[in-house]
Protein backbone atom coordinates (compact mmCIF):
# COMPACT_ATOMS: atom_id res chain seq x y z
CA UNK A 1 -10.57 7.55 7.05
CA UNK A 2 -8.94 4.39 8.87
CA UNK A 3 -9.10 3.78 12.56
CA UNK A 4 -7.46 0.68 14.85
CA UNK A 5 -8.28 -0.09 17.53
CA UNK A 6 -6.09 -2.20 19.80
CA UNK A 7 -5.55 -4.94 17.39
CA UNK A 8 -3.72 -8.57 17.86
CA UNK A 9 -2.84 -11.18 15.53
CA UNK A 10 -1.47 -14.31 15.93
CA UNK A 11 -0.06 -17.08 13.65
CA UNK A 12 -0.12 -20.24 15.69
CA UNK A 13 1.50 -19.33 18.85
CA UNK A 14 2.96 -16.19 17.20
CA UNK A 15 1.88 -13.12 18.26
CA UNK A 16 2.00 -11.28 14.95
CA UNK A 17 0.65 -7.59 15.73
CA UNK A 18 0.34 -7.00 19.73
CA UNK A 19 -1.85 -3.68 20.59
CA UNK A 20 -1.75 -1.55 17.41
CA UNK A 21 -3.63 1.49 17.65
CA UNK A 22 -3.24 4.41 15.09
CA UNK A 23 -5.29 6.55 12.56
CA UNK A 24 -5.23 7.99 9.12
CA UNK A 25 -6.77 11.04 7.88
CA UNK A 26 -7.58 11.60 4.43
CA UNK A 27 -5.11 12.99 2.70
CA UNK A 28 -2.71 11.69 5.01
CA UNK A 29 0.51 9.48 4.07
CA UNK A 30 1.45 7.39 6.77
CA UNK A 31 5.13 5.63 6.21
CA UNK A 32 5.74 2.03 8.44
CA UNK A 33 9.39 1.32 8.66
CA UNK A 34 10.97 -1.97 10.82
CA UNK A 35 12.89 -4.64 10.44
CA UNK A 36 11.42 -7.86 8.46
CA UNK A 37 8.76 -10.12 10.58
CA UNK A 38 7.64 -6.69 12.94
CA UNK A 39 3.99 -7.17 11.32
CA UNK A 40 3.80 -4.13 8.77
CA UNK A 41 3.34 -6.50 6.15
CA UNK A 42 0.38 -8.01 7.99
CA UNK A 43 -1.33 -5.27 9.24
CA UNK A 44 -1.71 -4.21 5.35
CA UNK A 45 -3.03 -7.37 4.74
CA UNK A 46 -5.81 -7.01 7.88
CA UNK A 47 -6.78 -3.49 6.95
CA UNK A 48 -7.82 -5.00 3.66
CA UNK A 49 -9.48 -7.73 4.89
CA UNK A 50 -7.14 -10.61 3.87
CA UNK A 51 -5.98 -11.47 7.10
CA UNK A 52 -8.65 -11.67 9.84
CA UNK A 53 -7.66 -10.07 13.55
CA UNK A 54 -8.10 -12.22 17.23
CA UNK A 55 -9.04 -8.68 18.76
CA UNK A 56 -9.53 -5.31 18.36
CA UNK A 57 -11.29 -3.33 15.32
CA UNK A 58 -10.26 -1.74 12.34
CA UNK A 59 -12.75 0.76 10.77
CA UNK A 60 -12.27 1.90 7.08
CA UNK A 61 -14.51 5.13 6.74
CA UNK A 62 -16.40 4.00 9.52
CA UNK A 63 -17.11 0.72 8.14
CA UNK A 64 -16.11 -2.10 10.28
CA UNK A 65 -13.18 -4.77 8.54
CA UNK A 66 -14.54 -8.54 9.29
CA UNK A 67 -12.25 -10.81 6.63
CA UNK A 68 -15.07 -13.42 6.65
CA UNK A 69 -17.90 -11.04 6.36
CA UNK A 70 -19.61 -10.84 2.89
CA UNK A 71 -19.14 -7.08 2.74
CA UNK A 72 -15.31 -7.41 2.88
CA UNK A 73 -15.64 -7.18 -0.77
CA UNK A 74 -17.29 -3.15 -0.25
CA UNK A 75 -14.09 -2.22 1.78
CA UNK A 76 -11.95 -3.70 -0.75
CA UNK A 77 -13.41 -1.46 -3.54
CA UNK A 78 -12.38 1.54 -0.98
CA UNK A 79 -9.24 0.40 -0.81
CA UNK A 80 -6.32 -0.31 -3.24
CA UNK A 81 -3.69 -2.59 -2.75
CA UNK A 82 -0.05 -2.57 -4.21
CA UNK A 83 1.86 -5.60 -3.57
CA UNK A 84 5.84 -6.47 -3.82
CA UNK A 85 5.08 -9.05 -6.85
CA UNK A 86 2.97 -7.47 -9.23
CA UNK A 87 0.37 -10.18 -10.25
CA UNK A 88 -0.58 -9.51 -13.56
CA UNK A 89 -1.74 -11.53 -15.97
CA UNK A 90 0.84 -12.65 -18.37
CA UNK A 91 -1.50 -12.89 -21.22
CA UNK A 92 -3.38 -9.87 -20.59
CA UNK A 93 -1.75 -5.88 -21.95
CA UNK A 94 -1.39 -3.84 -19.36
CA UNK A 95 -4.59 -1.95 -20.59
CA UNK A 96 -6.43 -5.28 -20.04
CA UNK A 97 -4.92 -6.24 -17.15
CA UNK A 98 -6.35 -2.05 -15.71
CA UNK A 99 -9.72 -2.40 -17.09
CA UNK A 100 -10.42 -5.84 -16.01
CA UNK A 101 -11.83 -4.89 -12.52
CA UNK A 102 -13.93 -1.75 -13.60
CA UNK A 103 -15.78 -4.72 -15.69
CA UNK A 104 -15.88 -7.71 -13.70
CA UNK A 105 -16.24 -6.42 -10.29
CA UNK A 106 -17.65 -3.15 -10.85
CA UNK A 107 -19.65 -3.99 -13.85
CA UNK A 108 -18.71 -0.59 -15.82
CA UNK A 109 -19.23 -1.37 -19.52
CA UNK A 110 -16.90 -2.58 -21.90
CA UNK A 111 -15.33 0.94 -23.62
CA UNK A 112 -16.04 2.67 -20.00
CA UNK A 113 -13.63 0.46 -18.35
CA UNK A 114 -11.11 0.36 -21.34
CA UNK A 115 -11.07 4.72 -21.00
CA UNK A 116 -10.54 4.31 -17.09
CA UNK A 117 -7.77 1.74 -17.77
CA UNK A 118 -6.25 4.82 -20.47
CA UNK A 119 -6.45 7.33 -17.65
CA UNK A 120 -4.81 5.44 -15.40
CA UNK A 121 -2.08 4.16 -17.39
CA UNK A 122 -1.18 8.13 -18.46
CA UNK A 123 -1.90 8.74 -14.63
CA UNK A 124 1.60 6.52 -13.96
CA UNK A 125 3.10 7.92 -16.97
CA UNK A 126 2.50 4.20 -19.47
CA UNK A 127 0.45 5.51 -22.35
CA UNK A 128 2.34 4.21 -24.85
CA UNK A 129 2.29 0.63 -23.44
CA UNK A 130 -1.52 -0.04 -23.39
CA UNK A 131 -1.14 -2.83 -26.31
CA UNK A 132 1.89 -4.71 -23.96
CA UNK A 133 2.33 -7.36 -22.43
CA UNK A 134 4.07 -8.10 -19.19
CA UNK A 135 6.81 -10.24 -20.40
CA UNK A 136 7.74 -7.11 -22.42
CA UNK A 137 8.07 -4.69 -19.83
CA UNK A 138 10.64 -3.85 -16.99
CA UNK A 139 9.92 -4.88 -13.39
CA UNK A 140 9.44 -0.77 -12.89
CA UNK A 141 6.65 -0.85 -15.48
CA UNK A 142 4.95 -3.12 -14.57
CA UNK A 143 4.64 -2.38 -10.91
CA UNK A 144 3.29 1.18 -12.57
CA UNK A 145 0.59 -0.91 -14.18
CA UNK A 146 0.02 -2.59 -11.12
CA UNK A 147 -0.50 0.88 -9.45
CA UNK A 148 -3.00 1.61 -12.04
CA UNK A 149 -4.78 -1.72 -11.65
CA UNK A 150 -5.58 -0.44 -7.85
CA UNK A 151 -6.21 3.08 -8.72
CA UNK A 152 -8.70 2.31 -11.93
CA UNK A 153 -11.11 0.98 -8.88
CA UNK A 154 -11.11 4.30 -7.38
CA UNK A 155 -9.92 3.93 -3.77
CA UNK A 156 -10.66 5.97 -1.14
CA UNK A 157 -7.16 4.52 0.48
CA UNK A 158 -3.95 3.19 -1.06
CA UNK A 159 -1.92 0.47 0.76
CA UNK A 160 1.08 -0.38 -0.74
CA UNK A 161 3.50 -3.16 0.90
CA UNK A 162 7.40 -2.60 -0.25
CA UNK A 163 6.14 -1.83 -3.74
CA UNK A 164 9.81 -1.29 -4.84
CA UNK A 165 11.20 -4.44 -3.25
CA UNK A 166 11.54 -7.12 -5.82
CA UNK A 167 12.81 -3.74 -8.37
CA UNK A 168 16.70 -3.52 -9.61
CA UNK A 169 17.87 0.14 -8.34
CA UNK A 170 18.03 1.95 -11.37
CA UNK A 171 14.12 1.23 -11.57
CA UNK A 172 13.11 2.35 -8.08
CA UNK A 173 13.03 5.86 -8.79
CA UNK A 174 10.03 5.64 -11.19
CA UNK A 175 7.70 4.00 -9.26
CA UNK A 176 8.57 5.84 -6.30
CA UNK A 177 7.66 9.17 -8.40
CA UNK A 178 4.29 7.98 -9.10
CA UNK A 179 3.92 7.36 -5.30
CA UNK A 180 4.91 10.78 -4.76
CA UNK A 181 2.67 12.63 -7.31
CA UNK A 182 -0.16 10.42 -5.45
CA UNK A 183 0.52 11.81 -2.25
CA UNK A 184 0.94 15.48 -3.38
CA UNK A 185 -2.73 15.09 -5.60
CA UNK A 186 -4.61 14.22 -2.19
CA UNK A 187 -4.19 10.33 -2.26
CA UNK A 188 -4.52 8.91 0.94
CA UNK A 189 -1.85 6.45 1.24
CA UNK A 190 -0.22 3.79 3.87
CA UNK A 191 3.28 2.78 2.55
CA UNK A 192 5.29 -0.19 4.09
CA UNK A 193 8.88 0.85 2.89
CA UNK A 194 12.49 0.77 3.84
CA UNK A 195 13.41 3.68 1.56
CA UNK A 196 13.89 6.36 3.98
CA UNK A 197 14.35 9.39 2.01
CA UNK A 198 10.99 8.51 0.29
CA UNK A 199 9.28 8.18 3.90
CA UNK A 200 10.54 11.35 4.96
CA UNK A 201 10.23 13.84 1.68
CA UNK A 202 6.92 12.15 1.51
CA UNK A 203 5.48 10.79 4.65
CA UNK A 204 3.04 12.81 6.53
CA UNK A 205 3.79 10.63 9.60
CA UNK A 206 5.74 7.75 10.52
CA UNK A 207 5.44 4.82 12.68
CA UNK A 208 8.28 2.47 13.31
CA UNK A 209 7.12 -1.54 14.27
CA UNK A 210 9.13 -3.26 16.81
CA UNK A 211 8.24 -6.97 17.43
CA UNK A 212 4.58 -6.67 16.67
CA UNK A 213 4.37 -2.89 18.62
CA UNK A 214 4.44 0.59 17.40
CA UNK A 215 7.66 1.34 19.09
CA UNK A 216 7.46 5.26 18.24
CA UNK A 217 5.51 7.34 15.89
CA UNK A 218 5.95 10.82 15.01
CA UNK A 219 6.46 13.31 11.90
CA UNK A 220 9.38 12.20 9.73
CA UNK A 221 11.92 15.02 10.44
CA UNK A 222 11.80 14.09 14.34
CA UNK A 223 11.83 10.02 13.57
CA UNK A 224 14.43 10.59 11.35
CA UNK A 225 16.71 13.52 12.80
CA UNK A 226 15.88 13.06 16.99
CA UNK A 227 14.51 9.33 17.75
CA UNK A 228 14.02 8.53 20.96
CA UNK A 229 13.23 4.51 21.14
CA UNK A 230 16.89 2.48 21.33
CA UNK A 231 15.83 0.03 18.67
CA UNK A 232 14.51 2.62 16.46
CA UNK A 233 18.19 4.39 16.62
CA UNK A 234 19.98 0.85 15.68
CA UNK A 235 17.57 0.51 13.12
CA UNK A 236 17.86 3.87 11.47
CA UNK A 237 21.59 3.32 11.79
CA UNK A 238 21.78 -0.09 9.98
CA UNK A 239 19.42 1.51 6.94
CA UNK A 240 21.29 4.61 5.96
């Protein structure tokens, strides 16, 4: 589903991502841990396009990622992105802020977009908040209805960048259900996240970013239980 291939990044003199190389399979949820300014955000943001690369290649589906190209916008409709601030708009509900996209960008008609925006608003568990507005829900809820934003343009692949972040901790645990009943219906999914017991009940794999590297990669219960990089050990350490 996603392949890259040796890829660098810099910002100004900063070498932002330095040799990453990995791949996802469908189905797969792959979990990125590391400290702040290791380049998970960023390689999110290059997989989707928003962030252009110096060298390497990133291939969604076989389909090569150019930020600049003007088919960027056909690997965007593959894949869904979640960010930590949930950019809706204020004076939109939450069912018009879901079935915008399936009408603007994807051109589905009017009531076609509006029952897309319904199924994905029950899909994350907000049916009975179609007619609200932002302002009127919790942080929690409306990260849910920024879930369903991504997910009412049918994505092949979900990204999702420290979705629960910016949430007070008493409204973590919802949106990190809806992740979870994602993963377990077939979604494939990259999550940038530091909470661990999500990335390893969930994760299928997990790679830990060091200073712009993959420092180590491997299935959760051996990252988590047996790690074998030094930094990765003082990292795991300062989390739980």
């Amino acid at each position: 589903m996603l392949k890259l291939e040796n890829v660098h990044k810099w910002f100004g003199s900063l070498h932002v991502l330095n040799g990453i190389s990995f791949e996802v399979s469908r189905g797969q949820v792959t979990v990125i841990i590391g400290r702040s300014g290791s380049g998970k955000s960023t390689i999110l943001r290059c997989i989707n396009g928003l962030e252009p690369i110096q060298e390497g290649r990133i291939r969604v589906d076989g389909e090569l990622v150019e930020a600049h190209s003007r088919h960027v916008h056909k690997i965007r409709e593959k894949v869904g992105f979640v960010f930590q601030s949930f950019n809706l708009f204020p004076y939109y509900t939450a069912l018009e802020n879901v079935s915008l996209a399936p009408r603007i960008v994807k051109g589905l008609p009017a009531a076609e977009a509006r029952t897309v925006a319904e199924q994905m608003l029950a899909r994350v568990g907000l049916s009975d908040k179609l007619a609200v507005y932002p302002d009127k829900l919790s942080g929690g809820q409306q990260q849910r209805v920024a879930i369903a934003r991504a997910l009412a343009m049918k994505p092949e692949l979900m990204l999702f960048d420290e979705v629960t972040s910016a949430l007070d901790p008493e409204l973590v645990g919802e949106v990190l259900k809806v992740m979870q009943d994602l993963a377990e219906g077939g979604m494939t999914m990259i999550v940038v996240t530091h909470e661990m017991g999500f990335a390893r009940r969930v994760g299928s794999r997990v790679l830990f970013f060091h200073e712009g590297q993959i420092a180590e990669e491997g299935p959760p219960d051996q990252i988590f239980t047996d790690p074998r990089n030094e930094n990765l050990r003082t990292f795991i350490q300062s989390i739980l």
